[in-house]
N, C-alpha and C. Protein backbone atom coordinates (compact mmCIF):
# COMPACT_ATOMS: atom_id res chain seq x y z
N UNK A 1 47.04 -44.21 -23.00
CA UNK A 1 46.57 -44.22 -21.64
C UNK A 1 45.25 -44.97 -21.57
N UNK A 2 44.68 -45.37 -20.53
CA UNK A 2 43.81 -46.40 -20.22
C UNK A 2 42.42 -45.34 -20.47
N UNK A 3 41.55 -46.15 -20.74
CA UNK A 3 40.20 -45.50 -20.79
C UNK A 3 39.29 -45.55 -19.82
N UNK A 4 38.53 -44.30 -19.62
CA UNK A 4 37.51 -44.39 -18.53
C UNK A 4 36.48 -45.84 -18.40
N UNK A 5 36.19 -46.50 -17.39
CA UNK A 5 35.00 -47.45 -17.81
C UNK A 5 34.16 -46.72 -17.01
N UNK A 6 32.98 -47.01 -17.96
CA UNK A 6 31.74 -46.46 -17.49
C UNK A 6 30.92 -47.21 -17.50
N UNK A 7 29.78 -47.95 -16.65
CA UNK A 7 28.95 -48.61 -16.46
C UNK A 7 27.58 -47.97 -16.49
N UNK A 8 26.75 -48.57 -17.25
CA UNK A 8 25.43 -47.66 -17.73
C UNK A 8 24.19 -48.33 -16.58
N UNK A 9 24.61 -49.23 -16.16
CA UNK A 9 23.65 -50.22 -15.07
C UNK A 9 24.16 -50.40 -14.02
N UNK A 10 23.30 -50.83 -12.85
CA UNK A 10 23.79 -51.50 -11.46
C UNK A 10 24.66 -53.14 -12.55
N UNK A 11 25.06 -53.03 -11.82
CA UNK A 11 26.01 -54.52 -11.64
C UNK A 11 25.18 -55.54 -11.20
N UNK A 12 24.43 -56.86 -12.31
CA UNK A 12 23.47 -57.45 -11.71
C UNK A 12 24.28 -58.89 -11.99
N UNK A 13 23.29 -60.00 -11.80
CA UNK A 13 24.19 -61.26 -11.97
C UNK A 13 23.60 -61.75 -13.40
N UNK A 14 22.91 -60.89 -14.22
CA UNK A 14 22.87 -60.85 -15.96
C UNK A 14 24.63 -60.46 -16.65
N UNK A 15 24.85 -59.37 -16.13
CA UNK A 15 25.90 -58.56 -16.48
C UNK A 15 27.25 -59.46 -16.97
N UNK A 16 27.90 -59.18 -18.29
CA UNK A 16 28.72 -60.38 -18.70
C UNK A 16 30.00 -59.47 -18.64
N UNK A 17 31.06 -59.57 -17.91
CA UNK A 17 32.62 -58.98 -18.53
C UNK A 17 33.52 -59.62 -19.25
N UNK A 18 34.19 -59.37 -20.86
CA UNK A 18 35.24 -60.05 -20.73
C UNK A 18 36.12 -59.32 -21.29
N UNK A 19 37.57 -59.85 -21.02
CA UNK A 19 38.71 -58.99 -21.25
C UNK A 19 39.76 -59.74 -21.56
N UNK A 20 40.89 -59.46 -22.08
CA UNK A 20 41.97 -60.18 -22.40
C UNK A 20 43.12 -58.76 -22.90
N UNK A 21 44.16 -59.82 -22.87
CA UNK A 21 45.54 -58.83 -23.82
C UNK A 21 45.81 -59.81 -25.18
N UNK A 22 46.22 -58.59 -25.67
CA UNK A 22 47.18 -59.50 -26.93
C UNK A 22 48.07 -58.13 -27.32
N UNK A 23 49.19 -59.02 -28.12
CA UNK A 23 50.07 -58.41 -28.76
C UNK A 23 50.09 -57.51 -30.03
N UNK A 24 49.94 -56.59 -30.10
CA UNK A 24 49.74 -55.98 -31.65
C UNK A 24 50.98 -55.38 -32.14
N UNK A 25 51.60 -55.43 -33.15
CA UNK A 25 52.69 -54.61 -33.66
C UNK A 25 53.87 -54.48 -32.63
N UNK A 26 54.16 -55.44 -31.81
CA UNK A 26 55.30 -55.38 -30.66
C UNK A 26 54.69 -54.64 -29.26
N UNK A 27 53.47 -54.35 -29.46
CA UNK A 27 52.99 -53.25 -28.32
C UNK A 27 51.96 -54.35 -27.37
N UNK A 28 51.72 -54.16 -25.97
CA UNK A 28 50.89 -55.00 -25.25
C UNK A 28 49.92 -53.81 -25.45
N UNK A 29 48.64 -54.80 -26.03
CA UNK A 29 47.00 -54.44 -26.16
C UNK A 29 46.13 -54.61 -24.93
N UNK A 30 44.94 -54.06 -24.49
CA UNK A 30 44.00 -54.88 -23.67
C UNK A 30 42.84 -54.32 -23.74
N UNK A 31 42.06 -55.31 -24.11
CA UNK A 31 40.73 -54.81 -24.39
C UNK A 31 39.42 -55.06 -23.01
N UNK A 32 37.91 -54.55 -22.85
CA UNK A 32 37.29 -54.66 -22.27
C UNK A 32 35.81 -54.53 -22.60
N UNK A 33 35.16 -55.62 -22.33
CA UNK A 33 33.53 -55.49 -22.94
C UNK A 33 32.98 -55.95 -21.41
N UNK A 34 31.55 -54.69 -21.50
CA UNK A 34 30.80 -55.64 -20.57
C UNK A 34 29.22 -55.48 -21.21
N UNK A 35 28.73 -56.38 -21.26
CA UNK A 35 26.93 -56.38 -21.75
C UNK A 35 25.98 -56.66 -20.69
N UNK A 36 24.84 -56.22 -20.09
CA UNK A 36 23.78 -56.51 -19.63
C UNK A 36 22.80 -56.79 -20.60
N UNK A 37 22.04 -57.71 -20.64
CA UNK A 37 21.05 -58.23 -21.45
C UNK A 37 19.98 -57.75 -20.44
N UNK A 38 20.00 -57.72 -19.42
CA UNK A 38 18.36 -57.08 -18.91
C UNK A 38 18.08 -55.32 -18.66
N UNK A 39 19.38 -54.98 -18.62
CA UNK A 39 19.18 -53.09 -18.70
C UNK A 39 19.42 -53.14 -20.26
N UNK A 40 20.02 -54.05 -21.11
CA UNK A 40 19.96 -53.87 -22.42
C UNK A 40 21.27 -52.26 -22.46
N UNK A 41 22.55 -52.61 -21.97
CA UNK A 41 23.63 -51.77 -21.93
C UNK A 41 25.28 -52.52 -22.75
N UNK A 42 25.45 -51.54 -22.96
CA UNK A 42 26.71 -52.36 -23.50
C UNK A 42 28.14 -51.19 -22.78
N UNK A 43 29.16 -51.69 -22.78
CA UNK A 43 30.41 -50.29 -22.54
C UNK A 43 31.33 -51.37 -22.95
N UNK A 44 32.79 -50.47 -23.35
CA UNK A 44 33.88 -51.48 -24.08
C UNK A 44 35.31 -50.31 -23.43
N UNK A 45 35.99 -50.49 -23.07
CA UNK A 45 37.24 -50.05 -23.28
C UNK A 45 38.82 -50.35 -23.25
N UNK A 46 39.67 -49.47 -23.49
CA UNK A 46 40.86 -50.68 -24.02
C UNK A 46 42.05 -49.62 -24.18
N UNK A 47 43.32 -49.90 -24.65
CA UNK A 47 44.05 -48.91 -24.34
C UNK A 47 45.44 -49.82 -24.30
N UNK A 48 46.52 -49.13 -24.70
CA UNK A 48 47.83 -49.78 -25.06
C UNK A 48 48.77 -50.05 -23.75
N UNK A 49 49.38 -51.07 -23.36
CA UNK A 49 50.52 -51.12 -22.07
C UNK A 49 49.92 -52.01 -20.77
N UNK A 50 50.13 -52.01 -19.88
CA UNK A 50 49.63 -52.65 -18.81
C UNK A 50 47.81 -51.98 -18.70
N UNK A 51 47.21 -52.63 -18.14
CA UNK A 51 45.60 -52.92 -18.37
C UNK A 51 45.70 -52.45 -16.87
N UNK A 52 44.67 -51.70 -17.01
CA UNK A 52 44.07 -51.09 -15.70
C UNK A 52 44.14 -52.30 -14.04
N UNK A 53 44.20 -52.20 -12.89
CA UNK A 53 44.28 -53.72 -12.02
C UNK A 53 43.32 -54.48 -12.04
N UNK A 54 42.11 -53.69 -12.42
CA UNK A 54 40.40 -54.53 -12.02
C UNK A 54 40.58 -55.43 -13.72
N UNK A 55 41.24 -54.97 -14.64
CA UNK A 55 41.12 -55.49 -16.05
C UNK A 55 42.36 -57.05 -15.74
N UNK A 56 43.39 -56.42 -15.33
CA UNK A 56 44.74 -57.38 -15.28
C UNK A 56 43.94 -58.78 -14.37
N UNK A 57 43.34 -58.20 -12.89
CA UNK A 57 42.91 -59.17 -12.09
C UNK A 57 42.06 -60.38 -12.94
N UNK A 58 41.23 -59.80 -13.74
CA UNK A 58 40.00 -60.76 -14.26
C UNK A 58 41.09 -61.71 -14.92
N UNK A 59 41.81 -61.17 -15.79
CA UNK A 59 43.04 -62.09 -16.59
C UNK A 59 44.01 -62.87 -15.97
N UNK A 60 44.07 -62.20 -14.60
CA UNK A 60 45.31 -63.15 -13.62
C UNK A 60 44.29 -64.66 -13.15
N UNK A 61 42.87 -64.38 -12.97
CA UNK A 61 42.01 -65.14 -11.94
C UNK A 61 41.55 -66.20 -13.79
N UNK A 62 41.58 -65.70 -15.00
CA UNK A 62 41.37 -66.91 -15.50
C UNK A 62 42.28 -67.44 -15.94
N UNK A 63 43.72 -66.99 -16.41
CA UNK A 63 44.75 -67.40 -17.14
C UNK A 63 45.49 -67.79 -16.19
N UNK A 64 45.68 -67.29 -15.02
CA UNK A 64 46.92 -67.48 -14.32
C UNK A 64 48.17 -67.01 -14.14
N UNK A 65 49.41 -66.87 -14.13
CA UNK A 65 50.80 -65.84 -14.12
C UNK A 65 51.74 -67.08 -14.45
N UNK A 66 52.70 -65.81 -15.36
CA UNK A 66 53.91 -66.81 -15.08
C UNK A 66 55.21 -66.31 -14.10
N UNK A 67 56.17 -67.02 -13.79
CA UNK A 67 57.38 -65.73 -12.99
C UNK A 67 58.12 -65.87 -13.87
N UNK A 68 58.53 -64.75 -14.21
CA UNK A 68 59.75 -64.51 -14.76
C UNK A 68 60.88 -63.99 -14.13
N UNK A 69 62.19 -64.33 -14.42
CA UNK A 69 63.61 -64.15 -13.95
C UNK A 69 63.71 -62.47 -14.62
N UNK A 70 64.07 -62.03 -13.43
CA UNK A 70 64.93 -60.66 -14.03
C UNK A 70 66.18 -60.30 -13.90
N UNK A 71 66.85 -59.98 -15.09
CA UNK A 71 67.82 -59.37 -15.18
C UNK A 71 69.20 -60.60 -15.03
N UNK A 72 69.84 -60.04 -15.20
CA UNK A 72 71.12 -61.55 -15.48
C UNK A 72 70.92 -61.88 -16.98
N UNK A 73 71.99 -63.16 -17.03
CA UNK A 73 72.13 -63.41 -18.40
C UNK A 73 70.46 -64.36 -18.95
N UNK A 74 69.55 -64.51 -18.63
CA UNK A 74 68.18 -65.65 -18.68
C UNK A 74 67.47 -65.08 -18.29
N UNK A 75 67.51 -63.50 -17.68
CA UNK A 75 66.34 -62.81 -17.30
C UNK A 75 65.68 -61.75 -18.47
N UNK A 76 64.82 -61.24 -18.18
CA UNK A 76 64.10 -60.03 -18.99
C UNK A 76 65.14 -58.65 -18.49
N UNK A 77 65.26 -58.31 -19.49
CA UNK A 77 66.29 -57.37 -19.19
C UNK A 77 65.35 -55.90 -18.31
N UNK A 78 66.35 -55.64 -17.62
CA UNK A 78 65.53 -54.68 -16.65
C UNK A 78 64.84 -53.16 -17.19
N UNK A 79 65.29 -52.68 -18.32
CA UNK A 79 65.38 -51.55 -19.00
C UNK A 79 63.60 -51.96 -19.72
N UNK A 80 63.68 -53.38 -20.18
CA UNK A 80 62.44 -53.92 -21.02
C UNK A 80 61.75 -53.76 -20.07
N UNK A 81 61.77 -54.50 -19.00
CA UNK A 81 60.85 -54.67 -18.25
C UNK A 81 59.80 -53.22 -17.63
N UNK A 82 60.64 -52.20 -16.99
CA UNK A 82 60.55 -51.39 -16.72
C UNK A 82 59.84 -50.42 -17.99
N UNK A 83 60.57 -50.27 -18.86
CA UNK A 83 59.36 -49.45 -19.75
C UNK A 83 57.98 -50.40 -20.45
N UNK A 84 57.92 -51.57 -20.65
CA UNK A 84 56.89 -52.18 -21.26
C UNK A 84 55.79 -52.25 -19.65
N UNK A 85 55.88 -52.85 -18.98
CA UNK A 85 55.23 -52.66 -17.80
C UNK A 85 55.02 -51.33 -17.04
N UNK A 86 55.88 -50.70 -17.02
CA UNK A 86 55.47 -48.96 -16.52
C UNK A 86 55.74 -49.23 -14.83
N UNK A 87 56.87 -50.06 -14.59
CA UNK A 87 57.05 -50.28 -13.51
C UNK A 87 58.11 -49.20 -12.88
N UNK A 88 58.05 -48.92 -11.37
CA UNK A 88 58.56 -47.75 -10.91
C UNK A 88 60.21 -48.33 -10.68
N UNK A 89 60.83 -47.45 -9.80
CA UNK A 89 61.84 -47.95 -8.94
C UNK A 89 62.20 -48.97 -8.29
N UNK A 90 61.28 -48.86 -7.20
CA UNK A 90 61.13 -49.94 -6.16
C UNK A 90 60.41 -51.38 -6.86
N UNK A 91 59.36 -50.98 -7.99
CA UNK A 91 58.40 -52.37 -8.15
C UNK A 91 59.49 -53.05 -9.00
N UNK A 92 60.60 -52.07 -9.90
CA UNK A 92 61.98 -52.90 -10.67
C UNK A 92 62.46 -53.66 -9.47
N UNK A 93 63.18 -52.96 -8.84
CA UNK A 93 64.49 -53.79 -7.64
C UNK A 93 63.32 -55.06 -6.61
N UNK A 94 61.85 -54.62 -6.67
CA UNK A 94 61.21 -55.66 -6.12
C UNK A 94 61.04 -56.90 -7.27
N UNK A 95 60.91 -57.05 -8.18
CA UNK A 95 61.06 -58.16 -9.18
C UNK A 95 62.31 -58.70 -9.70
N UNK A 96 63.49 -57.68 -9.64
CA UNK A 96 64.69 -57.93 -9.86
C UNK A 96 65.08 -59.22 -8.63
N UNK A 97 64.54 -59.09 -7.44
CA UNK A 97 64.66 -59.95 -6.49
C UNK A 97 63.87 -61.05 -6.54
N UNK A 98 62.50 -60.60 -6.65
CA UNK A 98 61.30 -61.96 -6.24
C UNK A 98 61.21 -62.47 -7.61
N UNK A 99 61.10 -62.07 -8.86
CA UNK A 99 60.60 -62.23 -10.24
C UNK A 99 59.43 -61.73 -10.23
N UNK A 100 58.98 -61.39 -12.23
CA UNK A 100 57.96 -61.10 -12.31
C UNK A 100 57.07 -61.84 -12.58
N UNK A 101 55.45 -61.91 -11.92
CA UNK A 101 54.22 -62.13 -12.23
C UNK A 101 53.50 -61.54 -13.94
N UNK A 102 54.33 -62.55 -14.82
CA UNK A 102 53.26 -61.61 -15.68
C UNK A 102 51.95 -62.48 -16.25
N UNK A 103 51.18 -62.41 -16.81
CA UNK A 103 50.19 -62.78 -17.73
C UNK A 103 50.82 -63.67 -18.69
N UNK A 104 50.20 -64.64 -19.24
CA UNK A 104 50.39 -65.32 -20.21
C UNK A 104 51.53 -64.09 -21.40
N UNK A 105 49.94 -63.66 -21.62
CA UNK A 105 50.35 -62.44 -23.05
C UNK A 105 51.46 -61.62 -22.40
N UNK A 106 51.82 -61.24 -21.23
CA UNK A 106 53.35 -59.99 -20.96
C UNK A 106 54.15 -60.88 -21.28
N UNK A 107 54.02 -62.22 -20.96
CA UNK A 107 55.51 -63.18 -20.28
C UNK A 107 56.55 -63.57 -22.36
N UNK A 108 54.87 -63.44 -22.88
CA UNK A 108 55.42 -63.39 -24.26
C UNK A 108 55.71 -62.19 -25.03
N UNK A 109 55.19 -61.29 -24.75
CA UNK A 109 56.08 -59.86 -25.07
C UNK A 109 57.32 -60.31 -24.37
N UNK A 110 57.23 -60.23 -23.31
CA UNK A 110 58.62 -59.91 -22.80
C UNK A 110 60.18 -60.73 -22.95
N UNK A 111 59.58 -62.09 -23.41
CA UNK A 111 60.30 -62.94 -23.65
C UNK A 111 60.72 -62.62 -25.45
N UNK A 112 59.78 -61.83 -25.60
CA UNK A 112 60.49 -61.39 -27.42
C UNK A 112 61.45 -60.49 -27.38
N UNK A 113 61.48 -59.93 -26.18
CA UNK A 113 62.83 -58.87 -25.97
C UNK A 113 63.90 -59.32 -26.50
């Protein structure tokens, strides 16, 4: 499960975040650092599966998305999709239709299915 973030400072324009996913052992990773150099603070957190939205966003706004096809014979199979993403009912049959938005790093998990 995802970890609390806790911020030890106001949010100044010193304040550095960075974050990413990667793959470890077949499992989606995602990590989180943020440093202030003028409150002199540090916080980190991280946690296995889809990344918290404020963590995913920073990664969508530098990496970008890919779509992926679901389901059919060229899609991500829906069963994968659904448990590696932690996607519900409706957000399945909504990607089963539109495709999925994933991250660089999901689109390659998911494509190792």
């Amino acid at each position: 499960m995802a970890e609390h973030f806790a911020y030890h400072c106001m949010p100044c324009a010193s304040c550095r975040d960075e974050c990413w996913q990667r793959i470890v052992d077949g499992r989606l990773r995602w990590e989180w650092q943020h440093h202030c150099p003028v409150s002199r603070t540090q916080a980190c957190g991280g946690g296995w599966g889809p990344a918290p939205d404020e963590v995913r966003e920073e990664i969508v706004a530098r990496e970008g998305t890919v779509r992926l096809a679901v389901g059919g014979p060229d899609g991500v199979p829906l069963a994968a999709l659904r448990q590696l993403m932690h996607l519900s009912l409706p957000q399945l049959r909504q990607a089963r239709a539109e495709g999925f938005e994933a991250t660089p790093t999901e689109a390659a998990l998911l494509r190792g299915v």
